[in-house]
Protein backbone atom coordinates (compact mmCIF):
# COMPACT_ATOMS: atom_id res chain seq x y z
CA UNK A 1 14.65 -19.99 -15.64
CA UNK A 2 13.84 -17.63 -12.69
CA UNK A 3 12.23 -18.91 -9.45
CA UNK A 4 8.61 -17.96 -8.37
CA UNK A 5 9.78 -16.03 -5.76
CA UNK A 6 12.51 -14.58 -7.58
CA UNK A 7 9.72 -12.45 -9.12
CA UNK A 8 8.39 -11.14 -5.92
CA UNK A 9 8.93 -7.14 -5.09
CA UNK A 10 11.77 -7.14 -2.69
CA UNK A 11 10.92 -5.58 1.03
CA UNK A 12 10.99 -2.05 1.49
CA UNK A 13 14.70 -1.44 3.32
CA UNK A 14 15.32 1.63 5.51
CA UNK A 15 17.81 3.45 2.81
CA UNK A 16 14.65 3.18 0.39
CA UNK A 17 12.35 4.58 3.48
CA UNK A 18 15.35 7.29 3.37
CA UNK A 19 15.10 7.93 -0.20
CA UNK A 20 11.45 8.54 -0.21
CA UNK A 21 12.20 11.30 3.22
CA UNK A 22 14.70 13.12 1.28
CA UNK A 23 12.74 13.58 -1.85
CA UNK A 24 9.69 14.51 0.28
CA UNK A 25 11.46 16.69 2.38
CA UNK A 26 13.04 18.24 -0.51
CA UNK A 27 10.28 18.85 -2.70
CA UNK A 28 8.57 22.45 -3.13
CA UNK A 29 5.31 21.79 -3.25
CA UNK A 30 5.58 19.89 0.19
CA UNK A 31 6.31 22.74 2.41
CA UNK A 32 5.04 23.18 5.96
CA UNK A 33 4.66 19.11 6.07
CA UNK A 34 5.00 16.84 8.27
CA UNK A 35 5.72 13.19 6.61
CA UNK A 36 7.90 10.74 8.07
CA UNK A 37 8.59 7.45 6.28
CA UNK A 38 8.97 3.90 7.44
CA UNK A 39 10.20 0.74 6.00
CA UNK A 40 7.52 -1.90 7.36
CA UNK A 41 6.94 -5.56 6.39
CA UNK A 42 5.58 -5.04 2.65
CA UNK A 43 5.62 -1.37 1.90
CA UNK A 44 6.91 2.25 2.68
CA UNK A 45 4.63 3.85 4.93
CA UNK A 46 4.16 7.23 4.80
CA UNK A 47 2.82 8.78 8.30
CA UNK A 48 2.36 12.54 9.37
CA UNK A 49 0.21 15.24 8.20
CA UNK A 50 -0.27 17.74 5.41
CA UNK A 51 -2.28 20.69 5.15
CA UNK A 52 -4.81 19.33 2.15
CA UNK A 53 -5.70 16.66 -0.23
CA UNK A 54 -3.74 18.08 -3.50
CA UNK A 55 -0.78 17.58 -1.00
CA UNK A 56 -1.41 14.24 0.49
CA UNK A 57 -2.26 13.05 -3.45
CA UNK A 58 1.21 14.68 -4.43
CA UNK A 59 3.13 12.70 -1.70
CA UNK A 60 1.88 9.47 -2.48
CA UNK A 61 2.56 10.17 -6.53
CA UNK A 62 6.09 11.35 -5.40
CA UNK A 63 6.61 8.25 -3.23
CA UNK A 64 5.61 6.25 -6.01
CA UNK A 65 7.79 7.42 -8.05
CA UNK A 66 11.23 7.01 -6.00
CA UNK A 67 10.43 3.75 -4.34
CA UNK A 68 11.11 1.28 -6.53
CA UNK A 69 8.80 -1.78 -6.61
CA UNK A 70 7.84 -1.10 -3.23
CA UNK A 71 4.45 -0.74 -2.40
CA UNK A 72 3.47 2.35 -0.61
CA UNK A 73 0.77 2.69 2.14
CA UNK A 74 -0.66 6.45 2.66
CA UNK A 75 -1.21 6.82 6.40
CA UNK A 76 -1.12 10.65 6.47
CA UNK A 77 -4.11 12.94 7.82
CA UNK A 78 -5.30 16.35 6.24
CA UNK A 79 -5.18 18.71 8.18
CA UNK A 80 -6.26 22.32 7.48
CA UNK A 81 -4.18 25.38 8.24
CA UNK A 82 -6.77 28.15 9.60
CA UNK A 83 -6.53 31.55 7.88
CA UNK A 84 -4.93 34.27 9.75
């Protein structure tokens, strides 16, 4: 039978922080971003900025999707690109 804490989500390493960069980083509808992510105590964190909501949303699905179990904390700011 498993242990209690066998059932736990495991902590967020830095290759999984990796992971999550790369397929950020390499994702088309993330361009002119700036998103770093960090392995901290419980969860990925995702830090930087993108230009509007639909993008921030579409990181944190994308995140979500290529982490794993680990839990992932949205830390990034919106911020608007003026027209030209």
């Amino acid at each position: 039978m498993a242990d209690a804490s066998d059932m736990s989500p495991r902590r967020p390493t830095a290759e999984t922080a990796a992971t999550v960069q790369t397929y950020l980083s390499n994702s088309p509808s993330l361009t002119d971003t700036h998103i770093r992510c960090e392995a901290a105590d419980d969860c990925i964190v995702l830090r930087g900025y993108v230009s509007t909501y639909s993008m921030k949303h579409t990181a944190r699905v994308l995140a979500e999707g290529v982490s794993g179990d680990s839990r992932i904390e949205d830390r990034l700011d919106v911020i608007p690109i003026p027209p030209k």
